[in-house]
C-alpha atoms as a PDB file:
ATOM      1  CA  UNK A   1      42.317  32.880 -70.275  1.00  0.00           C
ATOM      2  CA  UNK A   2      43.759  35.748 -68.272  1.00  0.00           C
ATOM      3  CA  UNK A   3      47.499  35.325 -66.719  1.00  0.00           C
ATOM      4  CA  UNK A   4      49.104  36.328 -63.915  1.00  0.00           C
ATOM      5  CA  UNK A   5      52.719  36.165 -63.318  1.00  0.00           C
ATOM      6  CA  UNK A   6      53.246  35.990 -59.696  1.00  0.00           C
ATOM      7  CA  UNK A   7      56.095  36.622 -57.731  1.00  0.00           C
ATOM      8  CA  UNK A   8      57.613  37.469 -53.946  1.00  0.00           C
ATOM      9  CA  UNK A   9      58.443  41.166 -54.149  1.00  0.00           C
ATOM     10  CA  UNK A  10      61.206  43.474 -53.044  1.00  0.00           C
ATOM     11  CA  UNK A  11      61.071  47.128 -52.077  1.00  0.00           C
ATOM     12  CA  UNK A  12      63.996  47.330 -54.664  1.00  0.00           C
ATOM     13  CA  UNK A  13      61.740  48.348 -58.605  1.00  0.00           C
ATOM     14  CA  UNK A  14      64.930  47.248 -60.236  1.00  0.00           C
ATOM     15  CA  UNK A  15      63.816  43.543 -58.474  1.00  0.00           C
ATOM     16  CA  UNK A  16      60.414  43.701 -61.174  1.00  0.00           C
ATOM     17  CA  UNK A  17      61.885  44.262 -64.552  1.00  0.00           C
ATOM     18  CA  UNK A  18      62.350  40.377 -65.407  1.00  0.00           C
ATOM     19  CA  UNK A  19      58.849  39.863 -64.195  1.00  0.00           C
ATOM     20  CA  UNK A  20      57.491  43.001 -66.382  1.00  0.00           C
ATOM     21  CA  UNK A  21      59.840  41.755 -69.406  1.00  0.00           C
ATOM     22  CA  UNK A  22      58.243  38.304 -69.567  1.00  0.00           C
ATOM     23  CA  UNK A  23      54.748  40.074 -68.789  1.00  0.00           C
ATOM     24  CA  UNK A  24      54.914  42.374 -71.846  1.00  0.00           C
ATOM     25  CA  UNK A  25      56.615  39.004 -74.261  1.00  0.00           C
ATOM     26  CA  UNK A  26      53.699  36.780 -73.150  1.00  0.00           C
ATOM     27  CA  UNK A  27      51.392  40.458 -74.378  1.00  0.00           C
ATOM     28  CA  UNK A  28      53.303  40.582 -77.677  1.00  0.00           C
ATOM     29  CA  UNK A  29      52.908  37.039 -78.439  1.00  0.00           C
ATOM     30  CA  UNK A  30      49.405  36.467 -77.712  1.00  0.00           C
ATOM     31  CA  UNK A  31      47.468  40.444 -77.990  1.00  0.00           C
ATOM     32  CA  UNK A  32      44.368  38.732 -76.430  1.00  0.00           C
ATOM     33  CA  UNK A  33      45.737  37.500 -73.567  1.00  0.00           C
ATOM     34  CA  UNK A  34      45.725  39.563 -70.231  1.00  0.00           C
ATOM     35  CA  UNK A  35      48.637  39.371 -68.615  1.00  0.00           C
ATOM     36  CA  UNK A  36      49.493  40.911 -64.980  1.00  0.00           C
ATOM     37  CA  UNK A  37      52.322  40.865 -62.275  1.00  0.00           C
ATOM     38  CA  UNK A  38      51.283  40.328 -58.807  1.00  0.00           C
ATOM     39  CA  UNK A  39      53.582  40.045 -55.219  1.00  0.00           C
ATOM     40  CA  UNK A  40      53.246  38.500 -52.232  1.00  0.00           C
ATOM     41  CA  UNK A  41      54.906  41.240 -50.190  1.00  0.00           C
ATOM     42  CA  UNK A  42      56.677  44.414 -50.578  1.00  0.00           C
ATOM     43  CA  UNK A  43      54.982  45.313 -53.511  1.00  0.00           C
ATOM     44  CA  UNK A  44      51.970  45.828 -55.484  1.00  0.00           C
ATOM     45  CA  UNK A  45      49.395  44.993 -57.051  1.00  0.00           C
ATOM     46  CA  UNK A  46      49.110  42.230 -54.778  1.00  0.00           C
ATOM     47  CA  UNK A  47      47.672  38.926 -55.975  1.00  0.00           C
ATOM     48  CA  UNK A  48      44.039  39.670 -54.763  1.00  0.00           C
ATOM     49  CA  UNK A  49      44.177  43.042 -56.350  1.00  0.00           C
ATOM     50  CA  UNK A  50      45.202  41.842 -59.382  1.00  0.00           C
ATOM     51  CA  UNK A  51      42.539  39.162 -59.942  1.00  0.00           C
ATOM     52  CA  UNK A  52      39.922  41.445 -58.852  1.00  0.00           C
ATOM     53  CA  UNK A  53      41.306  44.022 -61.767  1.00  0.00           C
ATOM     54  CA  UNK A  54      40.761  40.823 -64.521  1.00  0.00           C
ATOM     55  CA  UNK A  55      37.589  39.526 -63.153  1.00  0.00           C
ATOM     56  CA  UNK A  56      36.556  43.430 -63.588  1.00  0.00           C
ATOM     57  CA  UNK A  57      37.431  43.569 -67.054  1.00  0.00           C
ATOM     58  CA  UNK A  58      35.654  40.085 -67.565  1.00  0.00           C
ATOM     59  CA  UNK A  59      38.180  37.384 -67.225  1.00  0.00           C
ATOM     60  CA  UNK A  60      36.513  34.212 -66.087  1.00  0.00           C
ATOM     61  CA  UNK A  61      39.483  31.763 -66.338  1.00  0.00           C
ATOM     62  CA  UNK A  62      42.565  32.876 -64.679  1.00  0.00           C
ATOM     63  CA  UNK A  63      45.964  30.923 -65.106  1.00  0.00           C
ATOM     64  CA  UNK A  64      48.308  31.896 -62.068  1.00  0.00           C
ATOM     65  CA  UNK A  65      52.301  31.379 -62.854  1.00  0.00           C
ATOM     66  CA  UNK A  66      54.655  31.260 -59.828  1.00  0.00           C
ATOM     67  CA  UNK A  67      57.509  32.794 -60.732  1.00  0.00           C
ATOM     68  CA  UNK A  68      59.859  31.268 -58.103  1.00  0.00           C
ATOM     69  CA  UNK A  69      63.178  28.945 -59.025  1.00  0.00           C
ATOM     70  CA  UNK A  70      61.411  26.381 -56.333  1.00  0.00           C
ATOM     71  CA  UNK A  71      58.988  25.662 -53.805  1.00  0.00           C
ATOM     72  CA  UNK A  72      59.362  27.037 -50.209  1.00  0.00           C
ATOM     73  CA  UNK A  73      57.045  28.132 -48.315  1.00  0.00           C
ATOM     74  CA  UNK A  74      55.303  30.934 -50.039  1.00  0.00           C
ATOM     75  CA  UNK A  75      54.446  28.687 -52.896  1.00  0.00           C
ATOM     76  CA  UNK A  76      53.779  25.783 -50.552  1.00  0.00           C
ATOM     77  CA  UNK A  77      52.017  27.665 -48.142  1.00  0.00           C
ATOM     78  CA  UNK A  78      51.038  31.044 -48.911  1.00  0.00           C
ATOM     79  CA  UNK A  79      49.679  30.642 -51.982  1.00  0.00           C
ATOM     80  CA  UNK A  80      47.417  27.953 -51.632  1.00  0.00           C
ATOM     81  CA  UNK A  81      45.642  30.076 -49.121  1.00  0.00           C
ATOM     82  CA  UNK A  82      45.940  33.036 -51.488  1.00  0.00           C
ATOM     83  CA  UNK A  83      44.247  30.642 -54.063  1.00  0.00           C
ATOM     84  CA  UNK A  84      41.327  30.037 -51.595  1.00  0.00           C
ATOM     85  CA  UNK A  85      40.647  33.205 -50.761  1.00  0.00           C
ATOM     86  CA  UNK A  86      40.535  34.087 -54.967  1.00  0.00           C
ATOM     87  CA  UNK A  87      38.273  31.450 -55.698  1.00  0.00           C
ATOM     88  CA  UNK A  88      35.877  32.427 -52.347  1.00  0.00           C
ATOM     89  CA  UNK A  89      35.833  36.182 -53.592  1.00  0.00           C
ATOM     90  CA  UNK A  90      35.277  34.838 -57.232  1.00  0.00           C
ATOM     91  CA  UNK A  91      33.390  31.720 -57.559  1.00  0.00           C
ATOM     92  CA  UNK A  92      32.238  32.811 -60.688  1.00  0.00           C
ATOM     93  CA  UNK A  93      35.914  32.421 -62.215  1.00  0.00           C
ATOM     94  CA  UNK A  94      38.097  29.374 -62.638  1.00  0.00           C
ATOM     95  CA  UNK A  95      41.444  30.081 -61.184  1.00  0.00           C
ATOM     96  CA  UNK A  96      44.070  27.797 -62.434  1.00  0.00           C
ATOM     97  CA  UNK A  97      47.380  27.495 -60.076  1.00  0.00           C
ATOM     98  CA  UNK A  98      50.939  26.118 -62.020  1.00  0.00           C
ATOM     99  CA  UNK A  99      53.960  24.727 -60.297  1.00  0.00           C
ATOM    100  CA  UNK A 100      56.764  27.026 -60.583  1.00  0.00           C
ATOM    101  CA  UNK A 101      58.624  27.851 -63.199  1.00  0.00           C
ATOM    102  CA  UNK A 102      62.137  26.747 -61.797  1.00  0.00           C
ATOM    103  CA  UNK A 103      60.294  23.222 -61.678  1.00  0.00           C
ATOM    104  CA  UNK A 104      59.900  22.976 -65.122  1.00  0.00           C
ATOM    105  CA  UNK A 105      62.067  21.039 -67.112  1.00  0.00           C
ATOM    106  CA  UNK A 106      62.494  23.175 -69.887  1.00  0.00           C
ATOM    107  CA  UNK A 107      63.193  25.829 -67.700  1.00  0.00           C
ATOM    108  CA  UNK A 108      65.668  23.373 -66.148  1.00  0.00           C
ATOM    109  CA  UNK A 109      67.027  22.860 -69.583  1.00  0.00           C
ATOM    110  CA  UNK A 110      67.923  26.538 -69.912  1.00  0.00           C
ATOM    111  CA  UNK A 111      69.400  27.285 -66.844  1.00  0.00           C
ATOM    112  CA  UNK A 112      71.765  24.617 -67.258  1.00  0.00           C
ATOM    113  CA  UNK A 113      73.011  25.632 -70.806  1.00  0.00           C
ATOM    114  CA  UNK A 114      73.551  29.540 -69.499  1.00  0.00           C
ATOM    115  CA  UNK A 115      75.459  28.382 -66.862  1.00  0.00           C
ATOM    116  CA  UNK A 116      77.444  26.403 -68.784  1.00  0.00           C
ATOM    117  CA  UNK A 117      78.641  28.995 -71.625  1.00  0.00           C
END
């Protein structure tokens, strides 16, 4: 199973670093596992681009993580279409879409307890 941590973007590289830190934890914990970031805008690789690197290197299950607090539009919207168009280009992989991270409880959990100290 190949991951990839997607997010929106920002012209600002500063904007990445939390995505690339929890990108090269999730390679640390599990060596086998590849792991990419991927925008929707403003940045790149975009999510197309970085599927098509992983299905290159032979990843036929792919696991995509939005990394957004919520769900607006782009996860709503824009990346359900994204997901189409991935599994169109690739029917040969299995593309697996989560909710968002700020949706999960645990995450929940945390957020609560920082803001708290």
């Amino acid at each position: 199973m190949a991951i990839i941590l997607f997010g929106h973007g920002s012209r600002d590289p500063l904007w990445r670093l939390p995505m690339e830190t929890v990108a090269a934890r999730l390679r640390s914990q599990q060596p086998g596992t590849p792991v990419r970031c991927a925008y929707l805008e403003l940045d790149t690789p975009t999510l197309p681009q970085a599927a098509a690197e992983l299905v290159a290197a032979g990843a036929t299950e792919v696991r995509i993580v939005p990394m957004f607090l919520g769900t607006g539009r782009h996860a709503r919207e824009d990346l359900p279409k994204l997901l189409a168009q991935l599994q169109a280009a690739h029917p040969q992989v299995a593309f697996a879409l989560q909710k968002s991270v700020g949706e999960d409880d645990r995450v929940i959990d945390l957020i609560a307890r920082i803001a708290s100290e």
